[in-house]
PDB file of N, CA and C in Angstrom:
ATOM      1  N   UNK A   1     135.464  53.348 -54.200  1.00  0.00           N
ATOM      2  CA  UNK A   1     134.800  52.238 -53.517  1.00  0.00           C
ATOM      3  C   UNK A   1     135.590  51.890 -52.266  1.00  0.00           C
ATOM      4  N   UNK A   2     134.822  51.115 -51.276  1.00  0.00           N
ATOM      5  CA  UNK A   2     135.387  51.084 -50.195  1.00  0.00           C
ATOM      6  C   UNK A   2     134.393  49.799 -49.831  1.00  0.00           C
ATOM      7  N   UNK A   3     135.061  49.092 -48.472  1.00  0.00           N
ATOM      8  CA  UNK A   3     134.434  47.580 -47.862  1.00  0.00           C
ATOM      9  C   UNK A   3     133.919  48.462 -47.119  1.00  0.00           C
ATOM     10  N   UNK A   4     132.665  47.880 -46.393  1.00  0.00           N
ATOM     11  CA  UNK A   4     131.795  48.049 -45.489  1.00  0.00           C
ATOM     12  C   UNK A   4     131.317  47.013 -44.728  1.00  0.00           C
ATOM     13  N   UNK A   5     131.321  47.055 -42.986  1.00  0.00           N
ATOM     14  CA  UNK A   5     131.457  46.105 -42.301  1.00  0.00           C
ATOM     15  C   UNK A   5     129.363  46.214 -42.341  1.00  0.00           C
ATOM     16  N   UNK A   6     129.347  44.761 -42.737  1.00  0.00           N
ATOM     17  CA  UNK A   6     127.573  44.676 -42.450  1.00  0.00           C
ATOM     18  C   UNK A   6     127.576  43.753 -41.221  1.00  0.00           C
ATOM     19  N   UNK A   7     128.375  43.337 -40.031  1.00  0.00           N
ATOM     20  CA  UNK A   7     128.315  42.432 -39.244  1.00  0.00           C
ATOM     21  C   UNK A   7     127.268  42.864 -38.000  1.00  0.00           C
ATOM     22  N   UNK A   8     126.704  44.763 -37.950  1.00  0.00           N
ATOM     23  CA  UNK A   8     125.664  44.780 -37.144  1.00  0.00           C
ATOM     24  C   UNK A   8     124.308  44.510 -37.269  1.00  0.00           C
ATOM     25  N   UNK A   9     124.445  44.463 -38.987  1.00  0.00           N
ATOM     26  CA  UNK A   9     122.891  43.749 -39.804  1.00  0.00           C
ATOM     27  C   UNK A   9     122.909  42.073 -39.361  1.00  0.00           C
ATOM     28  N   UNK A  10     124.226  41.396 -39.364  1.00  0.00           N
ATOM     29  CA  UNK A  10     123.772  39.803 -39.085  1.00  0.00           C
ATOM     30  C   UNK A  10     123.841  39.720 -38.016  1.00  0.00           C
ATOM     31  N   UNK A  11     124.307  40.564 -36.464  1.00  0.00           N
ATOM     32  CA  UNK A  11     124.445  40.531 -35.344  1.00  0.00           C
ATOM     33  C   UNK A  11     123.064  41.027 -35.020  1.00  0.00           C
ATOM     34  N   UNK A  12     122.580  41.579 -35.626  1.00  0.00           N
ATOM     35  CA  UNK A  12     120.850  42.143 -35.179  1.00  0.00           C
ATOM     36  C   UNK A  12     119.947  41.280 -35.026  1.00  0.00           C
ATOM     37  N   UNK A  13     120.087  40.581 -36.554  1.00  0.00           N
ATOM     38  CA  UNK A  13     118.974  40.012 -37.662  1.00  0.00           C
ATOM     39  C   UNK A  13     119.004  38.499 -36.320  1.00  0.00           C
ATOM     40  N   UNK A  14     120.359  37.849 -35.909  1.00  0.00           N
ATOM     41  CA  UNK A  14     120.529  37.037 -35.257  1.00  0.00           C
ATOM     42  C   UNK A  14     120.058  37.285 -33.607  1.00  0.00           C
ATOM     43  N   UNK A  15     119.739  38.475 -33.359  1.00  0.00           N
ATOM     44  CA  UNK A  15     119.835  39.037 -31.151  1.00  0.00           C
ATOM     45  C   UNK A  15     121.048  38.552 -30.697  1.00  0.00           C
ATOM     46  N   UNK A  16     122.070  38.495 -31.743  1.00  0.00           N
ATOM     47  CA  UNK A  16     123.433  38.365 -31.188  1.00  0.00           C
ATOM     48  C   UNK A  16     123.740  39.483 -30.924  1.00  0.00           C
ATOM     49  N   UNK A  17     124.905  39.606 -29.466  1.00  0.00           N
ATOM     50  CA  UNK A  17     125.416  40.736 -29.044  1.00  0.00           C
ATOM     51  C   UNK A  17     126.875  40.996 -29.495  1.00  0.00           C
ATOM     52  N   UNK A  18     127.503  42.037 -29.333  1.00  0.00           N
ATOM     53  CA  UNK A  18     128.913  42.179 -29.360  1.00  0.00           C
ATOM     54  C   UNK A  18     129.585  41.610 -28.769  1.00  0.00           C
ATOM     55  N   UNK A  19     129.458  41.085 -27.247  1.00  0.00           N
ATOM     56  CA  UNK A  19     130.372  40.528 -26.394  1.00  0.00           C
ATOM     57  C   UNK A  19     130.089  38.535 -26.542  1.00  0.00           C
ATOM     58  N   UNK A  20     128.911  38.242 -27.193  1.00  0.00           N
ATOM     59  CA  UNK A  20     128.540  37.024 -27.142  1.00  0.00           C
ATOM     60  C   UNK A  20     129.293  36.542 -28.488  1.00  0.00           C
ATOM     61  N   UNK A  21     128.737  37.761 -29.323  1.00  0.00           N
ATOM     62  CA  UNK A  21     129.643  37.201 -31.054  1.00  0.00           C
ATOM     63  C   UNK A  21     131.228  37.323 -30.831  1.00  0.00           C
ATOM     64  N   UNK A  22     132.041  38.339 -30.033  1.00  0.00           N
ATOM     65  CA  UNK A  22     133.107  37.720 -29.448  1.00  0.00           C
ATOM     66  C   UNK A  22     133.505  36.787 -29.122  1.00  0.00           C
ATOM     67  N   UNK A  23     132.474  35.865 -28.054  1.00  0.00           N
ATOM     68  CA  UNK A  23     133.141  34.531 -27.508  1.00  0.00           C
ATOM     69  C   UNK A  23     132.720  33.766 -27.598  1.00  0.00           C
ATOM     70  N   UNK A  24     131.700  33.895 -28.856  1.00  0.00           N
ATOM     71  CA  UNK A  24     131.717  32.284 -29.561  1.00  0.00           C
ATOM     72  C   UNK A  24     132.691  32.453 -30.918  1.00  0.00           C
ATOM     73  N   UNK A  25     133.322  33.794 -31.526  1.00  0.00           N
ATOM     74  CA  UNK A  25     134.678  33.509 -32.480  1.00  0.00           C
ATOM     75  C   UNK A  25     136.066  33.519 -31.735  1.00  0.00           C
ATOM     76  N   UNK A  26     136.076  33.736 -30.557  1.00  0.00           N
ATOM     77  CA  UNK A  26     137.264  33.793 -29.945  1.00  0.00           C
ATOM     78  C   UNK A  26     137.926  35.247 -29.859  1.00  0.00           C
ATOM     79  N   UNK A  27     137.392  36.395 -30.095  1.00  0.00           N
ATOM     80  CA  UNK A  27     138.065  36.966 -30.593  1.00  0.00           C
ATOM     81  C   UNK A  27     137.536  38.715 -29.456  1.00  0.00           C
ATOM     82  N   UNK A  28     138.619  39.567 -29.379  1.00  0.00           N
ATOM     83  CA  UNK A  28     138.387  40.504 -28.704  1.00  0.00           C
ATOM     84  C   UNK A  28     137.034  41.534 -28.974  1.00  0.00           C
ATOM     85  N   UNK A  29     136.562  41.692 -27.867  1.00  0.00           N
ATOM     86  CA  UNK A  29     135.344  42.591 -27.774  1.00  0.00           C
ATOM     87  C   UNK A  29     135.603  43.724 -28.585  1.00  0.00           C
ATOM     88  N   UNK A  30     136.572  44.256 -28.329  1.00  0.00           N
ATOM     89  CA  UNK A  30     136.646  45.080 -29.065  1.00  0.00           C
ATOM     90  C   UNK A  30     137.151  45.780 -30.779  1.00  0.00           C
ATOM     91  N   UNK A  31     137.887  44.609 -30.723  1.00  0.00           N
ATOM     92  CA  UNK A  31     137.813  44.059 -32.273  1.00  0.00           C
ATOM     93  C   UNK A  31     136.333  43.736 -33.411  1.00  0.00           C
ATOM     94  N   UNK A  32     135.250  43.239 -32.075  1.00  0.00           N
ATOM     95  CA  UNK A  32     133.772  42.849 -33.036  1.00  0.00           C
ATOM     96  C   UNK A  32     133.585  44.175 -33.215  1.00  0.00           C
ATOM     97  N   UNK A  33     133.329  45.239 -31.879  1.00  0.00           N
ATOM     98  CA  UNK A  33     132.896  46.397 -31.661  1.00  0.00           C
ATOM     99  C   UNK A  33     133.222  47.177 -33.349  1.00  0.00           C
ATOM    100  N   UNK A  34     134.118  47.479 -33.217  1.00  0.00           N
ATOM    101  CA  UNK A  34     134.449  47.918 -34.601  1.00  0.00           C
ATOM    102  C   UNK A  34     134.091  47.532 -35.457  1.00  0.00           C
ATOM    103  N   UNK A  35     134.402  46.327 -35.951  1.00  0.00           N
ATOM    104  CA  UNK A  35     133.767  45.844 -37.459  1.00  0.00           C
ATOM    105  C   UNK A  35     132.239  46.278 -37.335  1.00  0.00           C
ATOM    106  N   UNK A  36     131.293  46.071 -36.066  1.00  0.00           N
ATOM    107  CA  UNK A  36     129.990  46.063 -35.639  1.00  0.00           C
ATOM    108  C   UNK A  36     129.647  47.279 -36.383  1.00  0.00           C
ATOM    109  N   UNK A  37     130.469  48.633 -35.602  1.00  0.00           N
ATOM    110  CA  UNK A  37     130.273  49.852 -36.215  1.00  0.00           C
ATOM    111  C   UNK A  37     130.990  50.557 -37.679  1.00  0.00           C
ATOM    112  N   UNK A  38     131.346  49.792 -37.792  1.00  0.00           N
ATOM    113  CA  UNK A  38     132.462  50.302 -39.541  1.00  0.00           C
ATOM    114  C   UNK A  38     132.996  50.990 -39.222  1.00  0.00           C
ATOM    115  N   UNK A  39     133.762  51.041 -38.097  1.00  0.00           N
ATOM    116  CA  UNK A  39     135.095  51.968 -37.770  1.00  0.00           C
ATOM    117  C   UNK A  39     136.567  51.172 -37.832  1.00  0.00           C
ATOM    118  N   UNK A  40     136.643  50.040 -38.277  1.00  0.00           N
ATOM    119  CA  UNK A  40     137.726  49.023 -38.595  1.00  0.00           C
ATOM    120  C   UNK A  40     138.258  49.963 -40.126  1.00  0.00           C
ATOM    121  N   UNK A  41     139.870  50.053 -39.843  1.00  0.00           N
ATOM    122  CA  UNK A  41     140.793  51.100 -41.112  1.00  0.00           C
ATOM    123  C   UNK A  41     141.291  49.518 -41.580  1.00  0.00           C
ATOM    124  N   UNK A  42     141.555  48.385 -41.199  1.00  0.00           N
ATOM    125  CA  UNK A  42     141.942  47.297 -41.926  1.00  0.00           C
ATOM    126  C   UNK A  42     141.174  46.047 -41.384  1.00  0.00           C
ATOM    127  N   UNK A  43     141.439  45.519 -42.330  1.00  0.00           N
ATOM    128  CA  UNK A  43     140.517  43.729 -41.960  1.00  0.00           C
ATOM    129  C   UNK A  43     141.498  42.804 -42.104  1.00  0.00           C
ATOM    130  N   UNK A  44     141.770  41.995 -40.704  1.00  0.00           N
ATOM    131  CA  UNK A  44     142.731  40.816 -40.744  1.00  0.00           C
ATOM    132  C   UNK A  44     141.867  39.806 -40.919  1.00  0.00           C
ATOM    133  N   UNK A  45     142.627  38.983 -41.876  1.00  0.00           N
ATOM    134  CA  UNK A  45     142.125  37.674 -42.495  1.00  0.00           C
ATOM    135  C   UNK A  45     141.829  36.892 -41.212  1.00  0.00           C
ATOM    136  N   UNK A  46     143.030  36.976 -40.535  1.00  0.00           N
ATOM    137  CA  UNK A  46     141.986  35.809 -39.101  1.00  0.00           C
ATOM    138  C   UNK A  46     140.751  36.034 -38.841  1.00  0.00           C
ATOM    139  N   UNK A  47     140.739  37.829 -38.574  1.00  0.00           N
ATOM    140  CA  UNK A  47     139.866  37.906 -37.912  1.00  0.00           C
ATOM    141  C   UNK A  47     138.313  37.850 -38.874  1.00  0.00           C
ATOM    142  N   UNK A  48     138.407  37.822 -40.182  1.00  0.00           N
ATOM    143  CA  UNK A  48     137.370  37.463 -40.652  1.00  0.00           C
ATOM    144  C   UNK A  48     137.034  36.235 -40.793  1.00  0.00           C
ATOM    145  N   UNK A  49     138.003  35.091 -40.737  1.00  0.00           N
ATOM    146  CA  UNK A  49     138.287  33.816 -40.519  1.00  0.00           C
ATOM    147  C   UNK A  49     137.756  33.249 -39.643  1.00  0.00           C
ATOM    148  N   UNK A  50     137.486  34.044 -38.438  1.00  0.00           N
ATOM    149  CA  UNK A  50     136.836  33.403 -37.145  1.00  0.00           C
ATOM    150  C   UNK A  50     135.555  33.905 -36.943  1.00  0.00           C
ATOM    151  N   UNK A  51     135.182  34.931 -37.865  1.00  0.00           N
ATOM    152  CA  UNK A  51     134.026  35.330 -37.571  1.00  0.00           C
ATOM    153  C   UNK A  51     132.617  34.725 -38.801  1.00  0.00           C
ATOM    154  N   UNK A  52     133.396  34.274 -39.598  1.00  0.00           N
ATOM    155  CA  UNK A  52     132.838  33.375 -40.694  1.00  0.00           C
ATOM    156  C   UNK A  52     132.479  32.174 -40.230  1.00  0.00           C
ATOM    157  N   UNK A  53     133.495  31.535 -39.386  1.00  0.00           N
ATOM    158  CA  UNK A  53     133.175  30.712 -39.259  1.00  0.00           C
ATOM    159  C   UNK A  53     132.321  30.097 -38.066  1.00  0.00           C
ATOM    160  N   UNK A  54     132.312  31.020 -36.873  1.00  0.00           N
ATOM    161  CA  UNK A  54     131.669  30.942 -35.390  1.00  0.00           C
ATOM    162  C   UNK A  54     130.194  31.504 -35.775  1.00  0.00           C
ATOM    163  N   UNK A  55     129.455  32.206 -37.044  1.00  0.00           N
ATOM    164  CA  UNK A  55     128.429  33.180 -37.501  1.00  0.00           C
ATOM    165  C   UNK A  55     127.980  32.018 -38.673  1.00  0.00           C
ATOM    166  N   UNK A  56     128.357  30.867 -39.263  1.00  0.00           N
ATOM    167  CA  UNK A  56     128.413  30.247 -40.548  1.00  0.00           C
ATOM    168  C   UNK A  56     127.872  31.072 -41.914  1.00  0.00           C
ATOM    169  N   UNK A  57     128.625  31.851 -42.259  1.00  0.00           N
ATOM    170  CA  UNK A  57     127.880  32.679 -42.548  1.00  0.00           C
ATOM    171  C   UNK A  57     129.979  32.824 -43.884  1.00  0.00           C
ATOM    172  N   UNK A  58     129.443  33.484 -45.121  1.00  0.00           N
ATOM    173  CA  UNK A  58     130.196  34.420 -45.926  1.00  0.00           C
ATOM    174  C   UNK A  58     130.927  35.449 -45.801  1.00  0.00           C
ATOM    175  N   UNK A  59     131.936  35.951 -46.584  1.00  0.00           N
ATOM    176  CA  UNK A  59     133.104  37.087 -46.120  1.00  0.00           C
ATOM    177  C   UNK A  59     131.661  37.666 -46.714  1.00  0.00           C
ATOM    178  N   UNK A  60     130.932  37.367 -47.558  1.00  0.00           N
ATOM    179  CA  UNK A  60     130.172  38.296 -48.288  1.00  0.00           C
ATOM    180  C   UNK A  60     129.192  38.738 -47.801  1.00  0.00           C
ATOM    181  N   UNK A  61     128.702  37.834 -46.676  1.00  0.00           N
ATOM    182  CA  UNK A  61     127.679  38.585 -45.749  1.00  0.00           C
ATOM    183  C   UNK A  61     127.956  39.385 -44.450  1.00  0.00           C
ATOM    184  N   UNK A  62     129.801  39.644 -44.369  1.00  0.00           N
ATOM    185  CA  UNK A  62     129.625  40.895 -43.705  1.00  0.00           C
ATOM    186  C   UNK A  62     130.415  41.844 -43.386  1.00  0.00           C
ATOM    187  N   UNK A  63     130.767  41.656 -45.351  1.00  0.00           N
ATOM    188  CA  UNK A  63     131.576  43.137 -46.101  1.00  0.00           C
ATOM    189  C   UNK A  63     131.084  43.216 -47.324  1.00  0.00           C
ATOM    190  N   UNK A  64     131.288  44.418 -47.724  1.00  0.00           N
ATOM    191  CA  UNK A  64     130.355  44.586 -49.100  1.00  0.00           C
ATOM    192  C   UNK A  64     131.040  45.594 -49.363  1.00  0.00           C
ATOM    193  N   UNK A  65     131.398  46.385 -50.936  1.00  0.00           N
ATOM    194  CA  UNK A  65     131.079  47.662 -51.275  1.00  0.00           C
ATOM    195  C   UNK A  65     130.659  48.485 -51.401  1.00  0.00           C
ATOM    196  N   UNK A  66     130.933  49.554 -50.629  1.00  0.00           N
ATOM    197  CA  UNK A  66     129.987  50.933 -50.983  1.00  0.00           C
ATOM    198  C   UNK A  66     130.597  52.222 -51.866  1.00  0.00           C
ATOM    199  N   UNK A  67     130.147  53.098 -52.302  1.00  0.00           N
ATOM    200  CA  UNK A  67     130.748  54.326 -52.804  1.00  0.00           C
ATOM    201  C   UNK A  67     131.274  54.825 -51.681  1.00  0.00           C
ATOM    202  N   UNK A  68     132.350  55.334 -52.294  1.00  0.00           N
ATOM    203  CA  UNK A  68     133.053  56.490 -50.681  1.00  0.00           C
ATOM    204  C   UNK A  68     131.977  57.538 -49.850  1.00  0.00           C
ATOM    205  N   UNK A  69     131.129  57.737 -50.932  1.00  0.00           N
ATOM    206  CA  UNK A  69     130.204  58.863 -49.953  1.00  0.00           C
ATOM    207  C   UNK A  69     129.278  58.356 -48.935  1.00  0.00           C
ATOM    208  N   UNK A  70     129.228  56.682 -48.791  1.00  0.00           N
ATOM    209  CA  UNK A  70     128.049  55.971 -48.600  1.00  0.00           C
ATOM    210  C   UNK A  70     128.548  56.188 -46.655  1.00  0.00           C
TER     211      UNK A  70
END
């Protein structure tokens, strides 16, 4: 098992962009970019910290488990 970043499903579902969901959490473009695409190898608590909370939204709505093959 492995986390999986779902933050381009609530960045969609919302017509939020990458650079807008950046700077309303404070946080580097390119830092969303990643989580956006599930290419993030670790998840800092800030940075899910700020994105929870600028999105009002759950760690659970945008990481989840998948099987490794997924």
């Amino acid at each position: 098992m492995r986390a999986k970043s779902t933050l381009k499903d609530v960045l969609d579902e919302r017509g939020l962009s990458i650079s807008k969901c950046a700077e309303i959490a404070g946080l580097k473009k390119e830092t969303v970019r990643r989580l956006y695409n599930d290419t993030t190898m670790q998840y800092q608590r800030d940075t899910l910290g700020a994105l929870c909370k600028a999105l009002d939204v759950e760690i659970s709505d945008i990481l989840t488990l998948v099987e490794n093959d997924e």
